[in-house]
C-alpha atoms as a PDB file:
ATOM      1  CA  UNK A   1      81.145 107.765  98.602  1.00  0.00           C
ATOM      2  CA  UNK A   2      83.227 108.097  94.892  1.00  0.00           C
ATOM      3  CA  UNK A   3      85.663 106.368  93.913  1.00  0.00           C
ATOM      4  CA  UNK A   4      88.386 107.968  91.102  1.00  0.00           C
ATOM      5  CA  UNK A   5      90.845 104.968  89.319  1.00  0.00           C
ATOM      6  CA  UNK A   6      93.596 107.046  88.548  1.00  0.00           C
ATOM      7  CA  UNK A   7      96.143 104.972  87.312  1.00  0.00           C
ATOM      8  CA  UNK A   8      96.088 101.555  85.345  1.00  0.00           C
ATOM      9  CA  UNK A   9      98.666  99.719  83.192  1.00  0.00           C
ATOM     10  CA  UNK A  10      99.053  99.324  79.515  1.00  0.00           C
ATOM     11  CA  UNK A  11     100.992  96.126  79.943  1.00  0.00           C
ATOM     12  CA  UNK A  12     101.560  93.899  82.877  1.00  0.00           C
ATOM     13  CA  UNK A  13      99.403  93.754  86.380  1.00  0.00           C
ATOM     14  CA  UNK A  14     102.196  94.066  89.418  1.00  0.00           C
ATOM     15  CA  UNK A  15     100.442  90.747  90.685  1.00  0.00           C
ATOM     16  CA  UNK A  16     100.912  88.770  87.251  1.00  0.00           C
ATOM     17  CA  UNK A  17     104.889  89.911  86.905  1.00  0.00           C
ATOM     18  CA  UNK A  18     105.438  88.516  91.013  1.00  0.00           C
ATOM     19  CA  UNK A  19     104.272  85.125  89.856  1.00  0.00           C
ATOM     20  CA  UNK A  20     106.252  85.406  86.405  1.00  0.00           C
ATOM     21  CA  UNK A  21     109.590  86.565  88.055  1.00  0.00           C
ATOM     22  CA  UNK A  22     108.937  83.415  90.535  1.00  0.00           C
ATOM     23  CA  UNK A  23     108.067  80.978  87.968  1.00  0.00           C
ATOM     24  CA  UNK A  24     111.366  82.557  86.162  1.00  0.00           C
ATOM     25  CA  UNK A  25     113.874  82.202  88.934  1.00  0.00           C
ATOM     26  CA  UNK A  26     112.315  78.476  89.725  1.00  0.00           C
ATOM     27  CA  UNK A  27     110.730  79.176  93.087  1.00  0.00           C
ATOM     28  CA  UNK A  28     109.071  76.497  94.148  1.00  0.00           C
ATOM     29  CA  UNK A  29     105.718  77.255  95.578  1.00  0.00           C
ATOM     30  CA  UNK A  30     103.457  74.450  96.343  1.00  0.00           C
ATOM     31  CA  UNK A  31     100.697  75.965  98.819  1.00  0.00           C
ATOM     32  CA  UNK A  32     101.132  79.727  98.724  1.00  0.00           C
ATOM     33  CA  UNK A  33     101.055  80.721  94.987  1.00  0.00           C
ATOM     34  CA  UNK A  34     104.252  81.947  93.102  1.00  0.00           C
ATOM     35  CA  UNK A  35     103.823  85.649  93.993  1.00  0.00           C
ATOM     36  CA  UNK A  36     103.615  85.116  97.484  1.00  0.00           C
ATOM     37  CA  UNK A  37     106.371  82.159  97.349  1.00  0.00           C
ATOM     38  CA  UNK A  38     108.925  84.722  96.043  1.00  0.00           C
ATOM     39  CA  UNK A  39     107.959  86.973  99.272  1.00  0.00           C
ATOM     40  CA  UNK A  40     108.316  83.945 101.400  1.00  0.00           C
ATOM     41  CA  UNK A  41     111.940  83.230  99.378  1.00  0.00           C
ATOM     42  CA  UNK A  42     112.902  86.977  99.576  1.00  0.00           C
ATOM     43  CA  UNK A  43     112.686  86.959 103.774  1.00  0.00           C
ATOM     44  CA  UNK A  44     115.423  83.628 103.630  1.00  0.00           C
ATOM     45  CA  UNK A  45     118.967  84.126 103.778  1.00  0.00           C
ATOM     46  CA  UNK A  46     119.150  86.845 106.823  1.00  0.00           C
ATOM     47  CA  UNK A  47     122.998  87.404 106.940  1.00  0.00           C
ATOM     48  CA  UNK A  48     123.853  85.320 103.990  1.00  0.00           C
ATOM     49  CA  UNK A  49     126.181  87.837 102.039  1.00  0.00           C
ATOM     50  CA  UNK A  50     124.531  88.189  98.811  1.00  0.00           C
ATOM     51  CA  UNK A  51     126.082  89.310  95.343  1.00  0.00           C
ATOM     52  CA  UNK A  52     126.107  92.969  94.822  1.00  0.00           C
ATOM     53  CA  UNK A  53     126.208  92.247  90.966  1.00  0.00           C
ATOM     54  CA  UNK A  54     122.515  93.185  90.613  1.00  0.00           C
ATOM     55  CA  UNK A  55     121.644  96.027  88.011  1.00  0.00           C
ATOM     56  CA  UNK A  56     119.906  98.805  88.746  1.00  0.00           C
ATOM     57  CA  UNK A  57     115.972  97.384  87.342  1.00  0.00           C
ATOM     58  CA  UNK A  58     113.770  99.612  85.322  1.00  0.00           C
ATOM     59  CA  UNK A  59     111.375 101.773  86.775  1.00  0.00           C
ATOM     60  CA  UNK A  60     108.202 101.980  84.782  1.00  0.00           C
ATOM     61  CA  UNK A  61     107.131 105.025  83.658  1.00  0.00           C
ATOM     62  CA  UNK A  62     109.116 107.644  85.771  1.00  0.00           C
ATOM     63  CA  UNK A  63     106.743 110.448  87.009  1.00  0.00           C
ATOM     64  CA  UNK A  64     103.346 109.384  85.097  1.00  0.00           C
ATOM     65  CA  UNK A  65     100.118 108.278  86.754  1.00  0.00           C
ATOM     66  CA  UNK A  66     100.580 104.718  84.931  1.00  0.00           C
ATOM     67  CA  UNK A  67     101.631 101.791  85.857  1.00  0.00           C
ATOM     68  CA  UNK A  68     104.428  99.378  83.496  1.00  0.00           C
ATOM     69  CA  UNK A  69     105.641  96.030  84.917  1.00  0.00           C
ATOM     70  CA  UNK A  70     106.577  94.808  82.068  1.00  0.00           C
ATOM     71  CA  UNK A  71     110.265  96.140  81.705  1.00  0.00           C
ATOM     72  CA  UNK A  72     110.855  94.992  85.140  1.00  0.00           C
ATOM     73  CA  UNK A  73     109.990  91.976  84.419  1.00  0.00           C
ATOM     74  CA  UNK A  74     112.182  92.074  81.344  1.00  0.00           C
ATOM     75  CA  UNK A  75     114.845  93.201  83.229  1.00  0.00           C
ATOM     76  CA  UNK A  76     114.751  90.132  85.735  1.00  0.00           C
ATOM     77  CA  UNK A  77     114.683  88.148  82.419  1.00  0.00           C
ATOM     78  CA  UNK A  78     117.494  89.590  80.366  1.00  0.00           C
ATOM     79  CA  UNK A  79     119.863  89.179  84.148  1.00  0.00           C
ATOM     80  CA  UNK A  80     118.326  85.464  84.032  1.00  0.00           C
ATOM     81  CA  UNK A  81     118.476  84.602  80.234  1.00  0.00           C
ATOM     82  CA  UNK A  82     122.205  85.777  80.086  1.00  0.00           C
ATOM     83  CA  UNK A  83     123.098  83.197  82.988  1.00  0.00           C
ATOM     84  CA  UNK A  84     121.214  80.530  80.601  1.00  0.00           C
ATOM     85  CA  UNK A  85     118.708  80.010  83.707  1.00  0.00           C
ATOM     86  CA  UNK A  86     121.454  79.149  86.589  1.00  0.00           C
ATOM     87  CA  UNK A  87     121.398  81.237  89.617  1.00  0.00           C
ATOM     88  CA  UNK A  88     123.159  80.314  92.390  1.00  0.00           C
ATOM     89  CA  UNK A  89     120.767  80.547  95.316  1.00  0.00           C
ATOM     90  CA  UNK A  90     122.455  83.772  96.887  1.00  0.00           C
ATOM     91  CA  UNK A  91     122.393  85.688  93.078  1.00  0.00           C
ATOM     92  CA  UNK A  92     118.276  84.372  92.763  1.00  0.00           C
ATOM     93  CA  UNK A  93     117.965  85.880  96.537  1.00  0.00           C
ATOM     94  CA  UNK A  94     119.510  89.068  95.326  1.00  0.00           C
ATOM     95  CA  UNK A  95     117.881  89.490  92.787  1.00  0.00           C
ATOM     96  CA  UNK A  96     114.366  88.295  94.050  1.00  0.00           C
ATOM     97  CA  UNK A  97     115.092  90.964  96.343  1.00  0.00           C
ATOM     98  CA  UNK A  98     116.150  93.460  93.844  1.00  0.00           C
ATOM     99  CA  UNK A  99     112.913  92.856  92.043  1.00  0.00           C
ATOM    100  CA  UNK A 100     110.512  92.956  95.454  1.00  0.00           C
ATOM    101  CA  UNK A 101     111.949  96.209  95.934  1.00  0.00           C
ATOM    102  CA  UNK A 102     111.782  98.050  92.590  1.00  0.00           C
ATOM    103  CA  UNK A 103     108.068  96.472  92.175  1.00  0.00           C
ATOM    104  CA  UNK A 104     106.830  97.933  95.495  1.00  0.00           C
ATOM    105  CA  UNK A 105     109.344 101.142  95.080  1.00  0.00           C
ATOM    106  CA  UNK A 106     107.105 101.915  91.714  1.00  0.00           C
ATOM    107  CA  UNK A 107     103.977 101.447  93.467  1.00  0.00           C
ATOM    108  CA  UNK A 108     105.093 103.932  96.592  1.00  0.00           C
ATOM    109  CA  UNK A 109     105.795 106.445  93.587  1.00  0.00           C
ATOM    110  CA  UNK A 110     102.416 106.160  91.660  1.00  0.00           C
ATOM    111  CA  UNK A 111     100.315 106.342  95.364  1.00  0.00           C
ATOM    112  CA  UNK A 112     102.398 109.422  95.723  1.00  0.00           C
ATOM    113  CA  UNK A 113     101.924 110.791  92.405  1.00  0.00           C
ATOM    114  CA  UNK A 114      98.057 110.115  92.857  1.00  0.00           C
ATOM    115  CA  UNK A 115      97.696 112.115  96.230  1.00  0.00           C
ATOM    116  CA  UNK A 116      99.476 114.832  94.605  1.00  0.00           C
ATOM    117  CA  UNK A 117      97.189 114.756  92.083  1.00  0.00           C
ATOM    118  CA  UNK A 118      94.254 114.697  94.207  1.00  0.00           C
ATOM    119  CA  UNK A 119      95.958 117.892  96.123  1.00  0.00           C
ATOM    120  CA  UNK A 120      96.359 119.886  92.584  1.00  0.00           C
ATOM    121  CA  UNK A 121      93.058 119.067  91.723  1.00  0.00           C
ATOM    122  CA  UNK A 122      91.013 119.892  95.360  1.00  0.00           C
ATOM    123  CA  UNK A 123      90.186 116.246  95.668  1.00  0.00           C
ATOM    124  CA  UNK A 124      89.755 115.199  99.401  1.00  0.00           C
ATOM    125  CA  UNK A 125      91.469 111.733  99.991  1.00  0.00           C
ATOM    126  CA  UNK A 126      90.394 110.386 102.917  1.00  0.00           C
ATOM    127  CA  UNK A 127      91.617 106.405 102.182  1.00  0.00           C
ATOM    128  CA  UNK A 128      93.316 104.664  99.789  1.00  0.00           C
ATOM    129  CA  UNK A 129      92.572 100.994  98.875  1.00  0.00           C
ATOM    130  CA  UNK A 130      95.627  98.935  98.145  1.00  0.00           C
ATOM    131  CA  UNK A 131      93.995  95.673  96.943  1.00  0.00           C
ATOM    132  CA  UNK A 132      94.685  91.996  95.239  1.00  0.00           C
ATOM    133  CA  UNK A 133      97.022  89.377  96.021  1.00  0.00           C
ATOM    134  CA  UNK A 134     100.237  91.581  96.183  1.00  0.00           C
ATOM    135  CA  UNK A 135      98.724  93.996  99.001  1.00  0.00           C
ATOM    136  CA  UNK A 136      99.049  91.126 101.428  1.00  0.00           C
ATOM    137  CA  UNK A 137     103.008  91.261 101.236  1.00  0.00           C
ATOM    138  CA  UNK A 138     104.504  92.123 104.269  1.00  0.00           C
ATOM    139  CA  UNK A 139     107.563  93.940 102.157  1.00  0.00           C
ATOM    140  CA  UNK A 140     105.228  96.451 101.051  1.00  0.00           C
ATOM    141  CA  UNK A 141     103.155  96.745 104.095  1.00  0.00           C
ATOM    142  CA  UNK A 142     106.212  97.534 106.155  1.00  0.00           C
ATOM    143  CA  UNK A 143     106.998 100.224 103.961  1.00  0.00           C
END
């Protein structure tokens, strides 16, 4: 058995920018860890109207085999810094959310991206290994 990496990142791991963007929007955490905390805070609020004031966030390198966190997590910041830190809980939920779902949305693209790759270039994939802290979250599993 071989294994290929076939994408990395220049910047920020998808595991280090979950527990920044928790740390950032003041999740508390305790047990579970910041990354997973902001999972556990993203599933609260079922039919609590949320704010639909959340920007579009950044996708990191559109249609590359790499990997950037880093201007998501920017993006969360710039929302966050121009509120001077205070987020109502249903705007944090939102855009929690909004961050869950660009982070794993990226990810979905690149593991596309990759089998393509593997297609083009008459690699046989037979499994792929989603692994670290972040492929525990039930948000991406589900997808």
């Amino acid at each position: 058995m071989s294994f290929q990496t076939l994408a990395t990142t220049p910047d920020e791991s998808i595991g280090n920018v979950f527990d920044k963007v928790s740390k950032m929007l003041k999740i508390p955490w305790g047990k579970l860890g910041p990354g997973a905390a902001l999972e556990q805070f993203c599933l609260s609020g079922d039919g609590q109207q949320l704010p639909e004031i959340i920007p579009p966030l950044p996708s990191g390198q559109p249609g590359k085999l790499a990997f950037s966190y880093s201007g998501l997590h920017s993006g969360v910041e710039r929302y966050n810094t121009a509120r001077n830190g205070e987020l109502d809980t249903p705007t944090k939920l939102a855009l929690a959310r909004a961050f869950q779902t660009a982070a794993v949305r990226q990810l979905e693209e690149k593991v596309l991206l990759a089998l393509h790759w593997c297609r083009q270039n008459g690699v046989t994939t037979r499994d792929v290994v989603v692994s670290g802290g972040v492929a525990s979250n039930k948000f991406l599993r589900q997808r």
